[in-house]
Protein backbone atom coordinates (compact mmCIF):
# COMPACT_ATOMS: atom_id res chain seq x y z
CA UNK A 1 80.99 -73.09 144.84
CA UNK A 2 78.09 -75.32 146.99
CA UNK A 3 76.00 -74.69 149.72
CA UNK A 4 75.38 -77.00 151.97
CA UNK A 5 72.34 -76.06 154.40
CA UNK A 6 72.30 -77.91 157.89
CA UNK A 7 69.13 -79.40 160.24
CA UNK A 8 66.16 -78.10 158.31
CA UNK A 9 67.66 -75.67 156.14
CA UNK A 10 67.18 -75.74 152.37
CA UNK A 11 68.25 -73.66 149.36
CA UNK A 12 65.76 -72.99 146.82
CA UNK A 13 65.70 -70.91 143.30
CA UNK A 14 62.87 -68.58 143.17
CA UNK A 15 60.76 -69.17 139.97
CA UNK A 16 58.68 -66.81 138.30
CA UNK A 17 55.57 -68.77 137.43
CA UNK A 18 51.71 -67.29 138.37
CA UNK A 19 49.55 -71.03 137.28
CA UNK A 20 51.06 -74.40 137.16
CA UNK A 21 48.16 -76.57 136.10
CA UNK A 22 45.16 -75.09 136.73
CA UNK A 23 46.35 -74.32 140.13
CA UNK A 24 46.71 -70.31 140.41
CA UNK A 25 49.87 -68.86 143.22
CA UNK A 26 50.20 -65.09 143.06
CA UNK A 27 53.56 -63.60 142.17
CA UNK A 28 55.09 -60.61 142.58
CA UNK A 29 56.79 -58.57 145.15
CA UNK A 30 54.14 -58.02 147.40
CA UNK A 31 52.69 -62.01 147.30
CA UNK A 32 53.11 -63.74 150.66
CA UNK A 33 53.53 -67.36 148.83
CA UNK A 34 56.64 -68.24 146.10
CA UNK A 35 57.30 -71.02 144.10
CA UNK A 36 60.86 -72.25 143.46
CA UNK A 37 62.69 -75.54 143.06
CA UNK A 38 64.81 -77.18 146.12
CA UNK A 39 68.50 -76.94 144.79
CA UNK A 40 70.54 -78.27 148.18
CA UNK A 41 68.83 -80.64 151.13
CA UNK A 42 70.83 -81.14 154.19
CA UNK A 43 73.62 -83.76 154.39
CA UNK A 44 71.24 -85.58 158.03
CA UNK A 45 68.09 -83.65 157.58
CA UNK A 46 66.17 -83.33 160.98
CA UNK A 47 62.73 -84.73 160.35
CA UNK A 48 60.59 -81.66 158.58
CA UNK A 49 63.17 -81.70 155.70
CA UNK A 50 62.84 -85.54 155.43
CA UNK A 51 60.94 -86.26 152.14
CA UNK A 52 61.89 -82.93 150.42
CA UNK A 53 64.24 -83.80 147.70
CA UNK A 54 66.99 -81.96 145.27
CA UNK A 55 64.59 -81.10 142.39
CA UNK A 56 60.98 -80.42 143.76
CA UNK A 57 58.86 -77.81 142.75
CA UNK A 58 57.72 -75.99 145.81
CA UNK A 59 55.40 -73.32 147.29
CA UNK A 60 56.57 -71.33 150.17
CA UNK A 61 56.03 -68.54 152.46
CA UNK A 62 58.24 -65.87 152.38
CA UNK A 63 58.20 -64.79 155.50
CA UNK A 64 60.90 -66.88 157.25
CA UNK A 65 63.03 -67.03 154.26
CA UNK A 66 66.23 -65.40 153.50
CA UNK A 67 67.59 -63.96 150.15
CA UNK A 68 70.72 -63.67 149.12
CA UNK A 69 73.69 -63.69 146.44
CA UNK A 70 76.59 -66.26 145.76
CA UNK A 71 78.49 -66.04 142.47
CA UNK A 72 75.66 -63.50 141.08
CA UNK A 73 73.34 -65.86 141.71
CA UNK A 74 70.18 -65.45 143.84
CA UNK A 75 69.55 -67.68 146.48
CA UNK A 76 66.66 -68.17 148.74
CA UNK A 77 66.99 -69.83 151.90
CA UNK A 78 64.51 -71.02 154.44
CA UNK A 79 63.44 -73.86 157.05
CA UNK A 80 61.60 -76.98 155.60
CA UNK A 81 58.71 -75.84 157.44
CA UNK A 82 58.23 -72.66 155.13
CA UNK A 83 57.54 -75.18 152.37
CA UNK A 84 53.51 -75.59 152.09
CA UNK A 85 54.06 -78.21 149.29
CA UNK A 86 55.21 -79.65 146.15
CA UNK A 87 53.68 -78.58 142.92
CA UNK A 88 53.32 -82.20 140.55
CA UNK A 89 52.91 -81.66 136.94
C-alpha cells in the first residue's frame, strides 16, 4: 500500500531521537517540535513542499499534523509548512 499526499501535504515517520549533532530537540509526548524523515512528497508539489525531498531528516511542529495508522504502521501527516528544517549530519 502507498500514500500519495497532494499540494503541500507530506508523510513523515516520527523518529525518536533527543540530539543529532550537538544540536538538542526535546522529545516526548508533551514536546511541541518532532523529528522524523519525509517518506512520500507530492506527485506537483505547490511551492512550500518544493525542495523537501523523499529521505530528509526533519523537525516539525506538531501542531498541524495528523497521526495515523496504515498497515500497523504509524504515519504522521502534515503541510510542508509544519517543517522548520532539515537536520544534516
Amino acid at each position: 500500500m502507498k500514500i500519495v499526499p497532494r499540494g503541500a501535504w507530506l508523510v513523515i515517520e516520527q523518529i525518536d531521537a533527543t540530539q543529532v549533532g550537538g544540536l538538542f530537540v526535546p522529545d516526548g509526548d508533551k514536546a511541541q517540535y518532532k523529528q522524523g524523515i519525509v517518506l512520500a512528497v507530492p506527485v506537483d508539489p505547490t511551492d512550500e513542499a518544493k525542495g523537501i525531498s523523499v529521505g530528509d531528516r526533519v523537525v516539525y511542529d506538531i501542531v498541524g499534523s495528523i497521526n495515523f495508522r496504515l498497515a500497523n504502521d504509524k504515519f504522521v501527516m502534515l503541510k510542508a509548512r509544519e517543517i522548520l528544517g532539515k537536520i544534516e549530519i
